[in-house]
N, C-alpha and C. Protein backbone atom coordinates (compact mmCIF):
# COMPACT_ATOMS: atom_id res chain seq x y z
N UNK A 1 -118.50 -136.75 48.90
CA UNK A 1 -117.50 -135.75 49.23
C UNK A 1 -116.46 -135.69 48.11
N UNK A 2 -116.07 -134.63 47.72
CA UNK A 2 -115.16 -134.51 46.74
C UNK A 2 -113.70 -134.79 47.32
N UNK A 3 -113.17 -135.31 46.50
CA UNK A 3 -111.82 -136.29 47.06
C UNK A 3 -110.61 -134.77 46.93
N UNK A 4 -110.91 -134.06 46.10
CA UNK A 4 -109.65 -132.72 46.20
C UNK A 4 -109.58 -132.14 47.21
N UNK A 5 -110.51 -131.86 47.52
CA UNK A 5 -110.99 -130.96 49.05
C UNK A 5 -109.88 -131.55 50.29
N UNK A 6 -110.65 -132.94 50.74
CA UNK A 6 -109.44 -133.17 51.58
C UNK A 6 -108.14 -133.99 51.28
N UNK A 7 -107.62 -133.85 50.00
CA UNK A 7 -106.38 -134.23 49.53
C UNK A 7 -105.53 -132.69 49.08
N UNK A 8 -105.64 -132.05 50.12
CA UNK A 8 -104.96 -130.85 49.44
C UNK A 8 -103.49 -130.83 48.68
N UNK A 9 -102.59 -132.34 48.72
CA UNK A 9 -101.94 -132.62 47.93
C UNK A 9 -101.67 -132.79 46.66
N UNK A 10 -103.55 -132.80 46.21
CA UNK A 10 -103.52 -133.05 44.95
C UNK A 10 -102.67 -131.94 43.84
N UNK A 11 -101.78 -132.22 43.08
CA UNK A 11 -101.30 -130.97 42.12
C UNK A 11 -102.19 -130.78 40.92
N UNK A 12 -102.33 -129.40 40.47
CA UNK A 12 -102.79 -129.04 39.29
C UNK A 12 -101.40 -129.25 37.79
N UNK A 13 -102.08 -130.21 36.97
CA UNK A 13 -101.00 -130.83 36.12
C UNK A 13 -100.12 -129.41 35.12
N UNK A 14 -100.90 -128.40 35.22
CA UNK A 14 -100.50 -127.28 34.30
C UNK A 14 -101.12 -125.94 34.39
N UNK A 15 -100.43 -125.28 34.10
CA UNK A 15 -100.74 -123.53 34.63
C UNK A 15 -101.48 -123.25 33.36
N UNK A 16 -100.94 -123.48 32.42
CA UNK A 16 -101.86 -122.77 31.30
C UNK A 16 -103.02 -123.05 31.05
N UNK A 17 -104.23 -122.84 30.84
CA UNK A 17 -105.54 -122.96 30.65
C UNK A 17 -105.70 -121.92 29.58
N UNK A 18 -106.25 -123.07 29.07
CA UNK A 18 -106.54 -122.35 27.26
C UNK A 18 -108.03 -122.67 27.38
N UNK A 19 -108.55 -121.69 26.46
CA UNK A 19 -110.03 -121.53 26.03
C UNK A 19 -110.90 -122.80 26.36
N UNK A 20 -111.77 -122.79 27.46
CA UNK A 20 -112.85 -124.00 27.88
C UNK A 20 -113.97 -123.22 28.01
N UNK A 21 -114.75 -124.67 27.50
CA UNK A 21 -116.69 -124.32 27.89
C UNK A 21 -116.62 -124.33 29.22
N UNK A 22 -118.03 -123.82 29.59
CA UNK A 22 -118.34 -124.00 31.04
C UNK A 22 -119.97 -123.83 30.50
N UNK A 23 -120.50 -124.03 31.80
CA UNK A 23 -122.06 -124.06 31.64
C UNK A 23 -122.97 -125.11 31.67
N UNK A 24 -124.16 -125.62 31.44
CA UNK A 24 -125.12 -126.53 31.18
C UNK A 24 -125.44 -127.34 29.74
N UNK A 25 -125.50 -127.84 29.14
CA UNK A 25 -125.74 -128.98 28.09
C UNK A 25 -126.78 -128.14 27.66
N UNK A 26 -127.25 -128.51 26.41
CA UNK A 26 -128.49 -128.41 25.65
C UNK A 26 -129.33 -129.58 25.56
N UNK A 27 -129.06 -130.46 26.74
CA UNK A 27 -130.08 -131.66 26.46
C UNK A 27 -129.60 -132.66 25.34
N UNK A 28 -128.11 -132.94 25.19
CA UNK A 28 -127.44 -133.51 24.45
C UNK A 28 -128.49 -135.20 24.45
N UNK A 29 -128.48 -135.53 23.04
CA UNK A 29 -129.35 -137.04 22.87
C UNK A 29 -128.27 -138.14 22.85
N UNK A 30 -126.98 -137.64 22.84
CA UNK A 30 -125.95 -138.88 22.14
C UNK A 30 -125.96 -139.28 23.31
N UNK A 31 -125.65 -140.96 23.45
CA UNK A 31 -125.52 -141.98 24.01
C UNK A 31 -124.44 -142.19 25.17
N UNK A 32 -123.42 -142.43 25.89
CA UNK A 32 -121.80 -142.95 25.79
C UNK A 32 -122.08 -144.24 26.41
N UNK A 33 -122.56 -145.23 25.94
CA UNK A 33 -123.03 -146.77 26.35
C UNK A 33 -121.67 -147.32 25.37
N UNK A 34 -120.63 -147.17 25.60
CA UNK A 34 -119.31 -147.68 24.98
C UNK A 34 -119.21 -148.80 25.38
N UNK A 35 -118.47 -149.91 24.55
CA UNK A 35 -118.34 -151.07 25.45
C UNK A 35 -116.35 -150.86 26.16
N UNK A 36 -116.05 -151.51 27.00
CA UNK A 36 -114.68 -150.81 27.29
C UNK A 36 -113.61 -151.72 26.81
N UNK A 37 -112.75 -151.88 26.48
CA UNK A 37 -111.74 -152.54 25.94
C UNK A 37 -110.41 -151.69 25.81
N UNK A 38 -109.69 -152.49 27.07
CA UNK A 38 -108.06 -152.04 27.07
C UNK A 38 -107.68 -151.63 25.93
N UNK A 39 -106.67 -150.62 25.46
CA UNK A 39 -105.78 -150.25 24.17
C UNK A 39 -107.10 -150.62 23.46
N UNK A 40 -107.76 -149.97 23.43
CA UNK A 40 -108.87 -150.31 21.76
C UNK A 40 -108.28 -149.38 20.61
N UNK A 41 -108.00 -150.19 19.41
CA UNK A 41 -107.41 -149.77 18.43
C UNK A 41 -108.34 -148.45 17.55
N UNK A 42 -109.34 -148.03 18.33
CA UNK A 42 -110.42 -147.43 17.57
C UNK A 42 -110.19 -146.07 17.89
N UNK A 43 -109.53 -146.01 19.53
CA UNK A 43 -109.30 -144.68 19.96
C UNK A 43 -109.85 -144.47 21.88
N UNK A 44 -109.97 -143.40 21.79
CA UNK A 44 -110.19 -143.45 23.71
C UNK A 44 -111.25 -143.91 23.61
N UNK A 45 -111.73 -144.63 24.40
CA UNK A 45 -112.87 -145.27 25.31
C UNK A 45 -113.96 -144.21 26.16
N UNK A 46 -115.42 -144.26 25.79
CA UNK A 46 -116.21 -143.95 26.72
C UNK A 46 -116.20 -144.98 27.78
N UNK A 47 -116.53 -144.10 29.16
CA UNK A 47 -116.72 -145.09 30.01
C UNK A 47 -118.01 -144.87 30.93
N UNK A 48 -118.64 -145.56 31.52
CA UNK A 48 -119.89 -144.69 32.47
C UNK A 48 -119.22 -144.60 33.79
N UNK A 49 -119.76 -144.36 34.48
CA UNK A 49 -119.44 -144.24 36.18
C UNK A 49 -119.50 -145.84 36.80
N UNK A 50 -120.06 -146.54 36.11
CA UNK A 50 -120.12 -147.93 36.82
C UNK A 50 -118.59 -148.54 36.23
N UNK A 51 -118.11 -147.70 35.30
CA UNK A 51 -116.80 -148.69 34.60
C UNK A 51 -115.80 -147.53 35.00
N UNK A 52 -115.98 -146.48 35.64
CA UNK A 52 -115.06 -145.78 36.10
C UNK A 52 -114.93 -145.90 37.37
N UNK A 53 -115.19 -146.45 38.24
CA UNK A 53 -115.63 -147.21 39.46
C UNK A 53 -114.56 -148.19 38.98
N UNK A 54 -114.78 -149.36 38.79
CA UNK A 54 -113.97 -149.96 38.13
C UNK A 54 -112.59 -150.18 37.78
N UNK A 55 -112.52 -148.96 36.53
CA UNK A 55 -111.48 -149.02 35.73
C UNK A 55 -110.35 -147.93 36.02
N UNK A 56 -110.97 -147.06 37.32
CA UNK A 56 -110.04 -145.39 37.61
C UNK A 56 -109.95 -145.75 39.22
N UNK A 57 -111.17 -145.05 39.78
CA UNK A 57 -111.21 -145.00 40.90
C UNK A 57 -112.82 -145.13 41.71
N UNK A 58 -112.59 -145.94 42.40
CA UNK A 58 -114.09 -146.52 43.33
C UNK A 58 -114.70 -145.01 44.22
N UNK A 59 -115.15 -144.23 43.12
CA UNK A 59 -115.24 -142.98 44.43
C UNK A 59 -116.74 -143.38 45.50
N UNK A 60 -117.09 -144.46 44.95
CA UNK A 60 -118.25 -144.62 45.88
C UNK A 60 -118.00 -145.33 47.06
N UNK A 61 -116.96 -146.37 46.88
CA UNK A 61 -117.02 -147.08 47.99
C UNK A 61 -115.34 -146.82 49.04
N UNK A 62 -114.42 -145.87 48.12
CA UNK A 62 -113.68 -144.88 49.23
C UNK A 62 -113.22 -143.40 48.57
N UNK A 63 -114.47 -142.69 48.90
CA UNK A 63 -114.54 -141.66 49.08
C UNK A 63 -113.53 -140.52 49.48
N UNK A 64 -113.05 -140.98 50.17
CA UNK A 64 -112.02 -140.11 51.10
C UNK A 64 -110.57 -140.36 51.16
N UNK A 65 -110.24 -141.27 50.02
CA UNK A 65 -109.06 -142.18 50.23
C UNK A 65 -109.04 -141.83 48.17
N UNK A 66 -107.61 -142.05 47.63
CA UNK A 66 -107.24 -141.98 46.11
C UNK A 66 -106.56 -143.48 46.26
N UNK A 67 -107.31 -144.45 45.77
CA UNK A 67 -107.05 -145.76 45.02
C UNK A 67 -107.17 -146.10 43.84
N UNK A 68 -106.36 -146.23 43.29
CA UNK A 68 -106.51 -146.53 41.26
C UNK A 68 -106.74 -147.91 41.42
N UNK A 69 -107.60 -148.69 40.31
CA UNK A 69 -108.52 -149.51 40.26
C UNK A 69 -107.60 -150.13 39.15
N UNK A 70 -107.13 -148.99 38.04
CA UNK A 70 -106.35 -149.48 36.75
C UNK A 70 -105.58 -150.50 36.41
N UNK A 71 -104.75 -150.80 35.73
CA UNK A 71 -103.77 -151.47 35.27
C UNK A 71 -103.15 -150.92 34.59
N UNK A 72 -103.24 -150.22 33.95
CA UNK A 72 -101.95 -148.94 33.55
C UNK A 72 -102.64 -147.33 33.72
N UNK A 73 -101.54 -146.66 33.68
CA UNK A 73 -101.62 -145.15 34.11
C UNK A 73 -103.11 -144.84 32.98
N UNK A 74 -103.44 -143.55 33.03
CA UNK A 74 -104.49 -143.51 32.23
C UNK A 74 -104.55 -141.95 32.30
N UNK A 75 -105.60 -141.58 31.16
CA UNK A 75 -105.44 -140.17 31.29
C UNK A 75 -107.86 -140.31 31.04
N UNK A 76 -108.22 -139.61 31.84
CA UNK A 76 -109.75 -139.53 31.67
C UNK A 76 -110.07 -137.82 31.11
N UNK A 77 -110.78 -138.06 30.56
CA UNK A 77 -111.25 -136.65 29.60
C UNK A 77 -112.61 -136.33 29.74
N UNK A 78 -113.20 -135.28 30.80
CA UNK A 78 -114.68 -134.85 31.34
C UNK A 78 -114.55 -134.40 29.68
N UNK A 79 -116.09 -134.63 29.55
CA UNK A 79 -115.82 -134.03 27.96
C UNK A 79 -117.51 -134.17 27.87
N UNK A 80 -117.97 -133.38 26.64
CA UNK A 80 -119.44 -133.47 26.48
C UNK A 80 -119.63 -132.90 24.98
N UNK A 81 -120.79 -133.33 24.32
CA UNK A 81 -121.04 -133.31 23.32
C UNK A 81 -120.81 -132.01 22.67
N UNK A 82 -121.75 -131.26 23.43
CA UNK A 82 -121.83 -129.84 22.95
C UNK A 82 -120.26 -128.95 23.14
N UNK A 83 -119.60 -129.62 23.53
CA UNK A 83 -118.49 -128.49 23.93
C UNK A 83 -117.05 -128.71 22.87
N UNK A 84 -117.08 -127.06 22.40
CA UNK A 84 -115.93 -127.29 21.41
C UNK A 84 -114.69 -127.39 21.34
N UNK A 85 -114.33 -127.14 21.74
CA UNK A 85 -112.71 -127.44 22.56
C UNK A 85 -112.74 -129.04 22.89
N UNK A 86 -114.08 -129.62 23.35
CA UNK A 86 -113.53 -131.11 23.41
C UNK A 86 -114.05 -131.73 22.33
N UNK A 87 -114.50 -131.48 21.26
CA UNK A 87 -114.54 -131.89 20.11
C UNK A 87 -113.13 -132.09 19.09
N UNK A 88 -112.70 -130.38 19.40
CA UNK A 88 -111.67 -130.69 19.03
C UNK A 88 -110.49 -131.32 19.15
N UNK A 89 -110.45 -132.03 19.94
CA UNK A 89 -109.28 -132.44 21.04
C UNK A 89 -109.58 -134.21 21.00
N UNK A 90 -110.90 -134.45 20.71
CA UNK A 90 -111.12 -135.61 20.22
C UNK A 90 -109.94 -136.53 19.10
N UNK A 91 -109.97 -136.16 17.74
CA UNK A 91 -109.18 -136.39 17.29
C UNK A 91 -107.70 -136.84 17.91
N UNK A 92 -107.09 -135.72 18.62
CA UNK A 92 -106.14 -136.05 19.18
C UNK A 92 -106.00 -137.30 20.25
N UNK A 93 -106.63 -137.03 20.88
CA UNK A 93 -106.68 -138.77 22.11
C UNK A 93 -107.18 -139.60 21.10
N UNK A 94 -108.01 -139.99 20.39
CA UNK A 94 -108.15 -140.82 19.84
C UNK A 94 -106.74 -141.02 18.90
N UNK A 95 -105.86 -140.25 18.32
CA UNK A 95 -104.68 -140.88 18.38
C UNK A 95 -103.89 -141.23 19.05
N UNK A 96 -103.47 -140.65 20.26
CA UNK A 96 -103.05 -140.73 21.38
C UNK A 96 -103.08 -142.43 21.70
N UNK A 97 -104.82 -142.34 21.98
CA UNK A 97 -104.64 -143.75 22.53
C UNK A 97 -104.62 -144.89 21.58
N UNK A 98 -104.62 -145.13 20.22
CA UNK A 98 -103.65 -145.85 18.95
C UNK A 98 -102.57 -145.89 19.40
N UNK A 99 -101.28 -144.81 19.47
CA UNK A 99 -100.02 -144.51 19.79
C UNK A 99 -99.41 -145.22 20.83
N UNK A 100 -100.57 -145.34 22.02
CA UNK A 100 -99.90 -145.39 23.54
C UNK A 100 -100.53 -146.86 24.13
N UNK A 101 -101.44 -147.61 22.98
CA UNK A 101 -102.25 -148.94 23.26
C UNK A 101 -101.09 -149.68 23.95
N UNK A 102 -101.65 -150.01 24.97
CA UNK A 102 -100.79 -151.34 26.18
C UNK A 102 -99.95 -150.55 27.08
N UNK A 103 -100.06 -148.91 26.47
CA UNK A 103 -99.15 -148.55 27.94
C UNK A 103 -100.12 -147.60 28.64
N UNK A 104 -100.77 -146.85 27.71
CA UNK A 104 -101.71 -145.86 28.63
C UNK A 104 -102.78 -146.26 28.23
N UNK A 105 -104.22 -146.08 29.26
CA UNK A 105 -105.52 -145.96 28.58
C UNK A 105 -105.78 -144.67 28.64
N UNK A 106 -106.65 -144.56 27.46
CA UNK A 106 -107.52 -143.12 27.48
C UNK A 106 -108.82 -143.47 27.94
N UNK A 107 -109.36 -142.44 28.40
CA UNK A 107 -110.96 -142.86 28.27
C UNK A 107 -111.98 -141.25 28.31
N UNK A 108 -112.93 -141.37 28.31
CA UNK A 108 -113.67 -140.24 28.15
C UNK A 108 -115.28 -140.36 29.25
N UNK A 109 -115.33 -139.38 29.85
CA UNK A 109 -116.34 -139.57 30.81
C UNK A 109 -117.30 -138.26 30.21
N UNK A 110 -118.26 -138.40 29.66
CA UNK A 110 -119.66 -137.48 28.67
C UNK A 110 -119.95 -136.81 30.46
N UNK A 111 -119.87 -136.15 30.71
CA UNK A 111 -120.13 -134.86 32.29
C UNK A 111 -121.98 -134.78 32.09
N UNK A 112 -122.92 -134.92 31.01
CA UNK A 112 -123.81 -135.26 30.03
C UNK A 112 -124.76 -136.00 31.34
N UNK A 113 -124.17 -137.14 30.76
CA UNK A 113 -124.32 -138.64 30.98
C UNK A 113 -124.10 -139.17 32.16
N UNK A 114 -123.19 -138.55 33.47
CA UNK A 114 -122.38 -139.44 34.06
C UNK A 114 -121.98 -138.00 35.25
N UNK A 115 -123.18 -137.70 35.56
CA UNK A 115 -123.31 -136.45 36.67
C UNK A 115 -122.39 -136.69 38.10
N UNK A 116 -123.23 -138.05 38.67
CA UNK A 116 -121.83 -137.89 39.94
C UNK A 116 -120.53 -138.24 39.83
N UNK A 117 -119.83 -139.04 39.45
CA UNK A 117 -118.44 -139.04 38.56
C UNK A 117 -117.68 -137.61 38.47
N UNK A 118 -118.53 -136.77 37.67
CA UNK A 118 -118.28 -135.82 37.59
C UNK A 118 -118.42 -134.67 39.03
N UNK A 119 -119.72 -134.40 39.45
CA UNK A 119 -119.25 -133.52 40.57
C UNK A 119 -118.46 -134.05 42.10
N UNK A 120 -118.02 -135.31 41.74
CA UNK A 120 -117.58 -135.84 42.75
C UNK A 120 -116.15 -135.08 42.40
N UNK A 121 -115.40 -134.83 41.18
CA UNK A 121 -114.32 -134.17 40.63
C UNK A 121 -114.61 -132.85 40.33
N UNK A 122 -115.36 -132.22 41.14
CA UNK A 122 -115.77 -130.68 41.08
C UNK A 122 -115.38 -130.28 39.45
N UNK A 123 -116.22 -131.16 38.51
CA UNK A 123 -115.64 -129.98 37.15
C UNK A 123 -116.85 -129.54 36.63
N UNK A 124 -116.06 -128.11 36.24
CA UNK A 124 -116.96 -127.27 36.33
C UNK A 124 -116.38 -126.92 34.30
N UNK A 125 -115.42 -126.78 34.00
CA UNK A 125 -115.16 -126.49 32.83
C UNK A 125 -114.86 -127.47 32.10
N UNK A 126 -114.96 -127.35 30.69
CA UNK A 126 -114.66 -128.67 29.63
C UNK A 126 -114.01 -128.16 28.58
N UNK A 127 -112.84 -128.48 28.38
CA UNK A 127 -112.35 -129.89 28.68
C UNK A 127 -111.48 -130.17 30.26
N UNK A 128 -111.66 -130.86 30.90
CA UNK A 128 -111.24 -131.44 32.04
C UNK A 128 -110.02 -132.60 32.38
N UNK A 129 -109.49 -132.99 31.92
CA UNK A 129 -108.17 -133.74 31.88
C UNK A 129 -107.71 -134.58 33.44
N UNK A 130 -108.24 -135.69 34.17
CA UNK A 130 -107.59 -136.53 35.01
C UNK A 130 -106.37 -137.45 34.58
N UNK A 131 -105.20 -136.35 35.13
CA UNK A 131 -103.50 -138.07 34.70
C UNK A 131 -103.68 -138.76 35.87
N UNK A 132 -103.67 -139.73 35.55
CA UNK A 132 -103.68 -140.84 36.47
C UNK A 132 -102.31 -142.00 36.53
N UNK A 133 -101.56 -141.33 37.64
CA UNK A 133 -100.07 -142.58 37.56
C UNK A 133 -100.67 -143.62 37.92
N UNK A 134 -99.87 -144.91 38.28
CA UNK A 134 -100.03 -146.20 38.85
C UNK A 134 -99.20 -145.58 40.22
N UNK A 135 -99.06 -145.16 40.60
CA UNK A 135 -98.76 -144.67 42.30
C UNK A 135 -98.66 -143.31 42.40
N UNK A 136 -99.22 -142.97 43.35
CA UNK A 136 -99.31 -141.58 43.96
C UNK A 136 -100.83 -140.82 43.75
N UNK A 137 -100.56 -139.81 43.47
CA UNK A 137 -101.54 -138.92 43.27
C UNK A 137 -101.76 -138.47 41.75
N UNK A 138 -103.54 -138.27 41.34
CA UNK A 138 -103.46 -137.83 40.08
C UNK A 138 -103.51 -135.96 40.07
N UNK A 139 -103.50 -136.30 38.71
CA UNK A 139 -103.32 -134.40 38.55
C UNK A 139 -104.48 -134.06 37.59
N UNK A 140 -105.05 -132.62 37.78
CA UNK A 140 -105.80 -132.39 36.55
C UNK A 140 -105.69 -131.13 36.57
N UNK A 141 -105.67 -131.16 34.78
CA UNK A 141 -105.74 -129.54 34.19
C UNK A 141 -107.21 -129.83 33.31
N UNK A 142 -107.26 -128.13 33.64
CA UNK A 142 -108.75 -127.80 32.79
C UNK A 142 -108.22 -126.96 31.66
N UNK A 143 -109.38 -127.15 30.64
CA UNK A 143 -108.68 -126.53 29.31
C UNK A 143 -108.35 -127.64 28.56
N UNK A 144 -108.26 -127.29 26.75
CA UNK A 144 -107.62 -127.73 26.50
C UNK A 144 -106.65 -128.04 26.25
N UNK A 145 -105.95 -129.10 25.66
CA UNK A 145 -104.45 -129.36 25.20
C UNK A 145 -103.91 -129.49 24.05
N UNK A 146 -102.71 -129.18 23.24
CA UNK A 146 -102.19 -129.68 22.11
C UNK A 146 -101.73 -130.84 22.31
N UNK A 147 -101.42 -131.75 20.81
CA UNK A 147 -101.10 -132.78 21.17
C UNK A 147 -99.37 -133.03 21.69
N UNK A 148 -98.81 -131.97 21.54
CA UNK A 148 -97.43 -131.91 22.05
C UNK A 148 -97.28 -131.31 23.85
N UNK A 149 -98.93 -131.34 24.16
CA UNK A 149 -98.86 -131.06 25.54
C UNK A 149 -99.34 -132.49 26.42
N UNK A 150 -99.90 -132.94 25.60
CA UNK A 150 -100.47 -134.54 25.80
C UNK A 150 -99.43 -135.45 26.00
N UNK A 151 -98.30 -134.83 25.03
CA UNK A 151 -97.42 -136.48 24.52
C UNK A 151 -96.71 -136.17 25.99
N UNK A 152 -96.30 -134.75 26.48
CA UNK A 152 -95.22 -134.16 27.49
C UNK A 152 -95.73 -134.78 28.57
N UNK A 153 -96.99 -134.55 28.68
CA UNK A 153 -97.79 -135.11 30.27
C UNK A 153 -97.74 -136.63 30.27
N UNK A 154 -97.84 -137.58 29.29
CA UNK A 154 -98.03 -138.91 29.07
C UNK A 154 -96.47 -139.00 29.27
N UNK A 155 -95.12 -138.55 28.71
CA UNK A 155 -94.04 -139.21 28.91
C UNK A 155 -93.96 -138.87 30.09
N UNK A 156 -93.66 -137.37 30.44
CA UNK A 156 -93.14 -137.28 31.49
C UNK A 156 -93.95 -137.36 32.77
N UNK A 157 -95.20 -137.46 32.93
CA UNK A 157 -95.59 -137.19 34.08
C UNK A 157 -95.96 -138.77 34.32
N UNK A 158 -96.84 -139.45 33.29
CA UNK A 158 -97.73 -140.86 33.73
C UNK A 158 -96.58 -142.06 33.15
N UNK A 159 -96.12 -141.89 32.29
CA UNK A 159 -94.88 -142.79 32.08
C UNK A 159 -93.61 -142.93 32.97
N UNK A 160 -93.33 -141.53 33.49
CA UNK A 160 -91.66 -141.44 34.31
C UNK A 160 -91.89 -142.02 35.62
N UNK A 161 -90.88 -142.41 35.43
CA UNK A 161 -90.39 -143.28 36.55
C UNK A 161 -90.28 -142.24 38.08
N UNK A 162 -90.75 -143.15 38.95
CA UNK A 162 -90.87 -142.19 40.39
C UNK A 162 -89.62 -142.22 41.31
């Protein structure tokens, strides 16, 4: 069951939606067998569904309930090979998460690779964006972002104080 549906609390993090893929893969070959490591100095983190389970939220074993698994706020990025807007946007989180090592994680979930994860978060367009506080509820915008829309959502939304 998709956890938005009956959390109609959930907020959408931003009105603007800028240019996103939508559609089916081309049978993408790349991998995301990442290994995971807090603040990795390399940049955001792939993760699979067994480490997003884990490291975000257990959607398998409560379904119906929003429990963060984390240790710090985090921002997750549906993202897939073929899609350009999250190519481009790459770069950016991967500085991002250099910048923000020990306070935010980034991570990246391949939509590819990592099917229920994904329609369990009904996304349908890419790039896909989950903020994830350490209490409350997360938010997601679809589309992509600049990195001066990134830094705004990371201070003010997953950093500020409640």
């Amino acid at each position: 069951m998709n956890i938005f549906r009956p959390m109609n609390a959930i907020i959408l993090f931003a009105t603007l939606i800028f240019a996103a893929c939508s559609g089916s893969s081309n049978d993408s070959s790349e991998a995301t067998t990442a290994t995971v490591t807090t603040a990795s100095v390399k940049g955001a983190t792939f993760i699979s569904e067994a480490e997003f389970n884990k490291l975000v939220m257990n959607f398998e074993a409560n379904p119906e309930e929003w429990i963060f698994e984390g240790d710090l706020p985090c921002i997750v990025n549906f993202t897939a090979a073929w899609c350009g807007p999250c190519r481009r946007m790459a770069p950016i989180l991967d500085e991002l998460a250099r910048d923000y090592a020990g306070k935010v994680n980034i991570y990246k979930v391949d939509t590819d690779h990592n099917k229920r994860v994904s329609a369990f978060f009904g996304i349908q367009s890419l790039p896909t964006m989950l903020f994830v506080r350490m209490e409350g509820l997360p938010a997601l915008q679809v589309g992509g972002m600049s990195k001066e829309q990134l830094v705004n959502a990371i201070e003010g939304f997953l950093l500020k104080a409640e």
